[in-house]
PDB file of N, CA and C in Angstrom:
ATOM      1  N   UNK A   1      -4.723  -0.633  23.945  1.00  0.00           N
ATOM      2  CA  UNK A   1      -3.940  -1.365  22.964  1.00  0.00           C
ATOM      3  C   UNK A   1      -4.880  -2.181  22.094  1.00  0.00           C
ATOM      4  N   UNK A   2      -4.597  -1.950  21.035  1.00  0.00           N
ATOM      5  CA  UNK A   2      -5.529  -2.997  19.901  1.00  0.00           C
ATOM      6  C   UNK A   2      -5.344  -4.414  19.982  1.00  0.00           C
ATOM      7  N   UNK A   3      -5.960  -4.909  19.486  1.00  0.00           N
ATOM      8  CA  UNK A   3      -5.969  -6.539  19.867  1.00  0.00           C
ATOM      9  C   UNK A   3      -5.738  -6.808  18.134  1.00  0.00           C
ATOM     10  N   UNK A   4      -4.827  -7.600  17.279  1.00  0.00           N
ATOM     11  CA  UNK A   4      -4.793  -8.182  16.206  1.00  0.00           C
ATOM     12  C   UNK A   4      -4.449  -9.351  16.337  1.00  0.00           C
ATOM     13  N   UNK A   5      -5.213  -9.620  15.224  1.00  0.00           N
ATOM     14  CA  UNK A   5      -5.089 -11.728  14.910  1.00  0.00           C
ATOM     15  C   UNK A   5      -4.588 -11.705  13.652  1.00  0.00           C
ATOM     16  N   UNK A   6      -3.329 -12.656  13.827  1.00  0.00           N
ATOM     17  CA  UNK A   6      -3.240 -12.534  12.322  1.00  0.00           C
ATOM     18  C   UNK A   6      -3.566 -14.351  11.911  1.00  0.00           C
ATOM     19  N   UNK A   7      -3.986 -14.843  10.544  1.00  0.00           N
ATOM     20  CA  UNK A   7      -4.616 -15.801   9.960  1.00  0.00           C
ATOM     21  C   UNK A   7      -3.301 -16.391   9.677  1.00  0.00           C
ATOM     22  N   UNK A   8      -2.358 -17.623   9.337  1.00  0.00           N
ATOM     23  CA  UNK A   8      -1.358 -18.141   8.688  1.00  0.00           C
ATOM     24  C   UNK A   8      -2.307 -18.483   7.474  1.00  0.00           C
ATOM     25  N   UNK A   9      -1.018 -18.219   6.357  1.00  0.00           N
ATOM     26  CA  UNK A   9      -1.115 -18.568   4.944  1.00  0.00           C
ATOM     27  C   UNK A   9      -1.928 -19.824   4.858  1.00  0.00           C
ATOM     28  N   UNK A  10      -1.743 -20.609   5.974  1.00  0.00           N
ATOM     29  CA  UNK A  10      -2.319 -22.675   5.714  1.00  0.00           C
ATOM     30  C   UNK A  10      -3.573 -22.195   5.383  1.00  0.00           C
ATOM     31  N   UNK A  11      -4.450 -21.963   6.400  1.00  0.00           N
ATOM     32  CA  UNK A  11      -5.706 -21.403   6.451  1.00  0.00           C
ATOM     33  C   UNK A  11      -6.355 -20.508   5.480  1.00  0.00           C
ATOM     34  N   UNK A  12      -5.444 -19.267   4.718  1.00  0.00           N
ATOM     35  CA  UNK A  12      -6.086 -18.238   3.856  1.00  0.00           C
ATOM     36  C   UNK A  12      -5.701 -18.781   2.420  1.00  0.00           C
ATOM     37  N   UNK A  13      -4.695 -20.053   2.799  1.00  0.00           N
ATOM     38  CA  UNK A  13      -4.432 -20.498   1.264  1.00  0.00           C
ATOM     39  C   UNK A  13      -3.964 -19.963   0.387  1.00  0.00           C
ATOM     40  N   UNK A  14      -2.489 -18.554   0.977  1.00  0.00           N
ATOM     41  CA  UNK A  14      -1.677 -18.282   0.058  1.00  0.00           C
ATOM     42  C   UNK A  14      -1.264 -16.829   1.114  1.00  0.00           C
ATOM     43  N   UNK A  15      -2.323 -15.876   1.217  1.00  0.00           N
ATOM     44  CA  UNK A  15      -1.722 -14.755   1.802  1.00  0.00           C
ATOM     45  C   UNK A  15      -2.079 -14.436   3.082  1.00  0.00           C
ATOM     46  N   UNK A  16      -1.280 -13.784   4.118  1.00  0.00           N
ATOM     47  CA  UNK A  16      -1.194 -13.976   5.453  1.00  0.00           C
ATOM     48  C   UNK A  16      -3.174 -12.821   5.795  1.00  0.00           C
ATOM     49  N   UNK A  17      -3.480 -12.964   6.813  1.00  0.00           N
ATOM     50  CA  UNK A  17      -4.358 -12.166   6.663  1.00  0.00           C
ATOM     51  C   UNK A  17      -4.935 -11.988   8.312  1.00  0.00           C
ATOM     52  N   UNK A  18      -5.042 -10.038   8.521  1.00  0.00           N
ATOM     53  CA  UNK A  18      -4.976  -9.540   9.561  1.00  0.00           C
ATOM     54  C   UNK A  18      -6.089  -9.244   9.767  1.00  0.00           C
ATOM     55  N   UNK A  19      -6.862  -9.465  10.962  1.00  0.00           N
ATOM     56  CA  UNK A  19      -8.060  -9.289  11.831  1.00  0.00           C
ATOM     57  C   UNK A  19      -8.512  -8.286  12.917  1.00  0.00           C
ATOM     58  N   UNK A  20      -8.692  -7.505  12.929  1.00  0.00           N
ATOM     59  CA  UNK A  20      -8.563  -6.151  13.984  1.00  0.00           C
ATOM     60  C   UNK A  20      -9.977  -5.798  14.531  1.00  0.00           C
ATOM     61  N   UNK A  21     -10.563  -4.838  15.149  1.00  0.00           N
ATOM     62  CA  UNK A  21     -11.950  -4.374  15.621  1.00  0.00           C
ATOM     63  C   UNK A  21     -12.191  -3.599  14.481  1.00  0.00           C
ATOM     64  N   UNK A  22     -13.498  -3.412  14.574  1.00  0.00           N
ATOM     65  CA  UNK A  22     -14.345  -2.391  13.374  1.00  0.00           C
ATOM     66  C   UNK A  22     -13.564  -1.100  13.911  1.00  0.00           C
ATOM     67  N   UNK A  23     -14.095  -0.941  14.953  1.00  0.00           N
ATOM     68  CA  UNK A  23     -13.354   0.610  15.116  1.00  0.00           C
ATOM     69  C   UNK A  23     -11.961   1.128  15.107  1.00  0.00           C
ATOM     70  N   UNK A  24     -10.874   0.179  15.180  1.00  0.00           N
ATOM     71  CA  UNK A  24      -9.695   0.619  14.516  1.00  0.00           C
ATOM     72  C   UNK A  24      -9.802   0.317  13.267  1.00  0.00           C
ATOM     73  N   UNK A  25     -10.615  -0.398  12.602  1.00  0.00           N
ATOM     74  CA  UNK A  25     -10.467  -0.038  11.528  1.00  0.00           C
ATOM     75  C   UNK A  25     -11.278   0.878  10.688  1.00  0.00           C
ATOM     76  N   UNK A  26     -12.301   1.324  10.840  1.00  0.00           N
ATOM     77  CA  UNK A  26     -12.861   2.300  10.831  1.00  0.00           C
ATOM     78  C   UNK A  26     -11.855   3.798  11.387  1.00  0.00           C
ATOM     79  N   UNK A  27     -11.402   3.935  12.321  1.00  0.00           N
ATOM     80  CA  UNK A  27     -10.194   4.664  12.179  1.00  0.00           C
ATOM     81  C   UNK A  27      -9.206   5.260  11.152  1.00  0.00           C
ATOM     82  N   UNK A  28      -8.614   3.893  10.726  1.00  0.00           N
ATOM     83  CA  UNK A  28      -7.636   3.618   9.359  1.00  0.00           C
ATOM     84  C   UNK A  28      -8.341   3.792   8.420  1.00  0.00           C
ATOM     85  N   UNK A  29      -9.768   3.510   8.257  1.00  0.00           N
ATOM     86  CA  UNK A  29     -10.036   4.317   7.152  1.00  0.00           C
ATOM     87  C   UNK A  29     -10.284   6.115   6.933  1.00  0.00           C
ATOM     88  N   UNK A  30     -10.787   6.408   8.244  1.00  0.00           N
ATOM     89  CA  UNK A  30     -10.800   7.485   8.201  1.00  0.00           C
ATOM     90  C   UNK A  30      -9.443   8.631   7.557  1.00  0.00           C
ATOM     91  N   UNK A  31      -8.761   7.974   8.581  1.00  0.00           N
ATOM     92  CA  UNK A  31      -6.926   8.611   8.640  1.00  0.00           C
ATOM     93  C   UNK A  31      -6.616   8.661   6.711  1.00  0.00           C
ATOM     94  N   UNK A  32      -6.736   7.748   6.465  1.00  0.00           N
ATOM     95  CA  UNK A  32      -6.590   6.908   4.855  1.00  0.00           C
ATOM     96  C   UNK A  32      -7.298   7.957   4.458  1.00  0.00           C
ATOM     97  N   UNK A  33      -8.438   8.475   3.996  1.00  0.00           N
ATOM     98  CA  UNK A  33      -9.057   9.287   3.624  1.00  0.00           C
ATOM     99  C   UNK A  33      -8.694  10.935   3.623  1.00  0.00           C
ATOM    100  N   UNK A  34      -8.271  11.045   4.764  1.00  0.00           N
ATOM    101  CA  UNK A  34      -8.141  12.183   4.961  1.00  0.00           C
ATOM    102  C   UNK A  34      -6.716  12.557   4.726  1.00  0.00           C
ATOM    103  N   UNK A  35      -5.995  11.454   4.585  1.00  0.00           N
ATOM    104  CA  UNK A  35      -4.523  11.668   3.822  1.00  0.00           C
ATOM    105  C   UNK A  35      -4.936  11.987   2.406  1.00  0.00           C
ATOM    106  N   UNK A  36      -5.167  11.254   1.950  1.00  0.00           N
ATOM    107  CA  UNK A  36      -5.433  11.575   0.354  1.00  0.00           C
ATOM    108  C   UNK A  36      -5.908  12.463  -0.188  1.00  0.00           C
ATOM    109  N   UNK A  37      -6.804  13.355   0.646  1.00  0.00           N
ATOM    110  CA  UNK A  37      -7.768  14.342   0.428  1.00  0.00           C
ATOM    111  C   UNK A  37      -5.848  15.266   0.138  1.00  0.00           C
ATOM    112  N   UNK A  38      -5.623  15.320   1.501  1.00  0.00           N
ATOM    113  CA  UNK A  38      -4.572  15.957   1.803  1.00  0.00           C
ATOM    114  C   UNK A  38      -3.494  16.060   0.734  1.00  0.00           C
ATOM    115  N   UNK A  39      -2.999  14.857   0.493  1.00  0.00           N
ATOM    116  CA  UNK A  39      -2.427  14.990  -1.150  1.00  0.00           C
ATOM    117  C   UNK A  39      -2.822  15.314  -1.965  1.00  0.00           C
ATOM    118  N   UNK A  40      -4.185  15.326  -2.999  1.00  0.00           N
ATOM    119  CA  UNK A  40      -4.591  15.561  -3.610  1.00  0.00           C
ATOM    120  C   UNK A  40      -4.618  16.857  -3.435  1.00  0.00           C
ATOM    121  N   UNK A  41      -4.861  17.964  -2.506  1.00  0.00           N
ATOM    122  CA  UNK A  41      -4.754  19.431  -2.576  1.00  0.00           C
ATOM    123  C   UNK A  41      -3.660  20.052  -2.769  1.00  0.00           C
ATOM    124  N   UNK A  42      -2.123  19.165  -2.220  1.00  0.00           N
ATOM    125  CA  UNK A  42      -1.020  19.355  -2.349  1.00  0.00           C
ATOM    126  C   UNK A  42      -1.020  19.600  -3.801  1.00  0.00           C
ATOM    127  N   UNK A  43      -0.862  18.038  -4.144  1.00  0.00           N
ATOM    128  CA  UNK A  43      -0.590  18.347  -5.770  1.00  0.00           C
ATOM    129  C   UNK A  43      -1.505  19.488  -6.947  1.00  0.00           C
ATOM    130  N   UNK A  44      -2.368  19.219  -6.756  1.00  0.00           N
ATOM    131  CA  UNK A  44      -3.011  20.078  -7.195  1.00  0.00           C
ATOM    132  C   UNK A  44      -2.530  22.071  -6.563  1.00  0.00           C
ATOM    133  N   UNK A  45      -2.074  22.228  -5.645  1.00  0.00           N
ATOM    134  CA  UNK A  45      -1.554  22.959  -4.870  1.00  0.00           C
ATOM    135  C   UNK A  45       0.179  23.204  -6.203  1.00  0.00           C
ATOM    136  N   UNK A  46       0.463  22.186  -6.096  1.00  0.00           N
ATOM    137  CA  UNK A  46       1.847  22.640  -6.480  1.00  0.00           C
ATOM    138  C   UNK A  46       1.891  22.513  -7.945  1.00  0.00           C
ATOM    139  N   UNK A  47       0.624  21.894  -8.830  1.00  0.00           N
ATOM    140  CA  UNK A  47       0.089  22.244 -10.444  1.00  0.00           C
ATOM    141  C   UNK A  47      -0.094  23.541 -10.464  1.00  0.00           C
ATOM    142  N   UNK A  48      -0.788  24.287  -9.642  1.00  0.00           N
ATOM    143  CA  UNK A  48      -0.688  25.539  -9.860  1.00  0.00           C
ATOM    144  C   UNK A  48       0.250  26.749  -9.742  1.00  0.00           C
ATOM    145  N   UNK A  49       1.328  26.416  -8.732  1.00  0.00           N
ATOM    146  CA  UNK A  49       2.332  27.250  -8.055  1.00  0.00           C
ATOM    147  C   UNK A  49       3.344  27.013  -9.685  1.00  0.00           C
ATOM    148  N   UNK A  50       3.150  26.318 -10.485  1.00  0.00           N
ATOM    149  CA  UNK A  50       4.439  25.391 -11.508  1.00  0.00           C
ATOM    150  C   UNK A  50       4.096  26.383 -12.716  1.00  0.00           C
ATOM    151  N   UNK A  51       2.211  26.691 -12.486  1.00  0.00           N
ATOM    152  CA  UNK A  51       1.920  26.869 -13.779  1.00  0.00           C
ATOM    153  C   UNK A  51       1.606  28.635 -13.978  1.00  0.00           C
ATOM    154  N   UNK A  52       2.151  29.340 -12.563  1.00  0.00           N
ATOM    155  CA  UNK A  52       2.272  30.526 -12.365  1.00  0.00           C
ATOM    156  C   UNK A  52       0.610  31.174 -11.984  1.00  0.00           C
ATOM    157  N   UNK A  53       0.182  30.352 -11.510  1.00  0.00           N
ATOM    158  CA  UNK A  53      -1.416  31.091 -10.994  1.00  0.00           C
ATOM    159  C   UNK A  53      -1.045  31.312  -9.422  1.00  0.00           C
ATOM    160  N   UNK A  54      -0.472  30.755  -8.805  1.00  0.00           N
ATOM    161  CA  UNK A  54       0.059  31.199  -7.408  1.00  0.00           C
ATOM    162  C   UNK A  54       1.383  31.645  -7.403  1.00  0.00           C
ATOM    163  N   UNK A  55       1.072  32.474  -5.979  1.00  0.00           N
ATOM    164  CA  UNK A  55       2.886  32.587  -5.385  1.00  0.00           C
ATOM    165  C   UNK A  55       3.244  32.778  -4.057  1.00  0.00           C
ATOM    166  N   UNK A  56       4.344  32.274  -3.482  1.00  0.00           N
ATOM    167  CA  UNK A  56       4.533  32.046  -1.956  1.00  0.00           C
ATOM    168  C   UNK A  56       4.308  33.477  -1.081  1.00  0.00           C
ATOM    169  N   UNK A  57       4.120  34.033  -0.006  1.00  0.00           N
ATOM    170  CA  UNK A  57       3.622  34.425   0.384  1.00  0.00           C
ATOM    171  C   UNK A  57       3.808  34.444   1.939  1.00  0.00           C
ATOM    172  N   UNK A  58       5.047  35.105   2.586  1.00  0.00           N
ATOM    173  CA  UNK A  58       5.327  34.768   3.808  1.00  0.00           C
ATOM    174  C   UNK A  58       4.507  35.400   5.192  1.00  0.00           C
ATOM    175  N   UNK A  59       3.008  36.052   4.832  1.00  0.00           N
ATOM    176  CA  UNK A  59       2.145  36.477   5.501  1.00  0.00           C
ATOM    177  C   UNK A  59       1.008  37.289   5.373  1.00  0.00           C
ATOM    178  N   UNK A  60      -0.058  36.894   5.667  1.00  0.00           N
ATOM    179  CA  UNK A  60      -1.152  37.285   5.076  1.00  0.00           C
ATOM    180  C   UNK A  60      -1.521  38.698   4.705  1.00  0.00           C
ATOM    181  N   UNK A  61      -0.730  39.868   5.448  1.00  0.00           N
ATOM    182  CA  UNK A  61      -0.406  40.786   4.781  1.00  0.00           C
ATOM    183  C   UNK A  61      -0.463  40.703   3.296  1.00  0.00           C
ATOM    184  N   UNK A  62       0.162  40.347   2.692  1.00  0.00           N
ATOM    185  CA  UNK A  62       0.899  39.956   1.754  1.00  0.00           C
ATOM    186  C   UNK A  62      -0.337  39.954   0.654  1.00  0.00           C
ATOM    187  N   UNK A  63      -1.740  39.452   1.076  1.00  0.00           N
ATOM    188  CA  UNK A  63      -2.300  39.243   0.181  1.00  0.00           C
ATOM    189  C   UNK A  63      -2.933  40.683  -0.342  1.00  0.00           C
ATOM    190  N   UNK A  64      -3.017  41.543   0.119  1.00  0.00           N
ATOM    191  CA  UNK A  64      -3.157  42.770   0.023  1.00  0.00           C
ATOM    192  C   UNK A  64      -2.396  43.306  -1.090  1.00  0.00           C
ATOM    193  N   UNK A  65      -1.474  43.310  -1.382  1.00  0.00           N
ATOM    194  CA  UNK A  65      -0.753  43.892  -2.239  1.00  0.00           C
ATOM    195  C   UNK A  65      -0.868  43.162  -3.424  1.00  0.00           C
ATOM    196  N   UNK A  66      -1.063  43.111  -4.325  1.00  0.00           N
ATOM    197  CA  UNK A  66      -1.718  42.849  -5.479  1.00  0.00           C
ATOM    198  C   UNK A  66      -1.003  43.660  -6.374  1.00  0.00           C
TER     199      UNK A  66
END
């Protein structure tokens, strides 16, 4: 289980503020990263399916036929 601290506003002087280990957070960044990557191929994924350079494809068979 992770251990978090969180700071009260008195102390940070307006916004609350959370304290965790390097390595969960190092984690969260990882995860963070590798989401975005992940979206970014999506969309880019579905710019192309919109703009008729791809098409769905229910098995790799499939790519054969041309």
């Amino acid at each position: 289980m992770t251990t978090l601290t969180l700071v009260p506003k008195k102390i940070t002087h307006g916004d609350e503020l959370v304290i965790l280990p390097k390595k969960e957070y190092d984690n969260l960044r990882r995860r963070l990263d590798e989401t975005r990557d992940a979206l970014i191929k999506i969309r880019e994924g579905e710019k192309e399916y919109k703009a008729g350079k791809i098409r769905p494809m229910r098995s790799l068979s499939q790519l054969d036929k041309r």
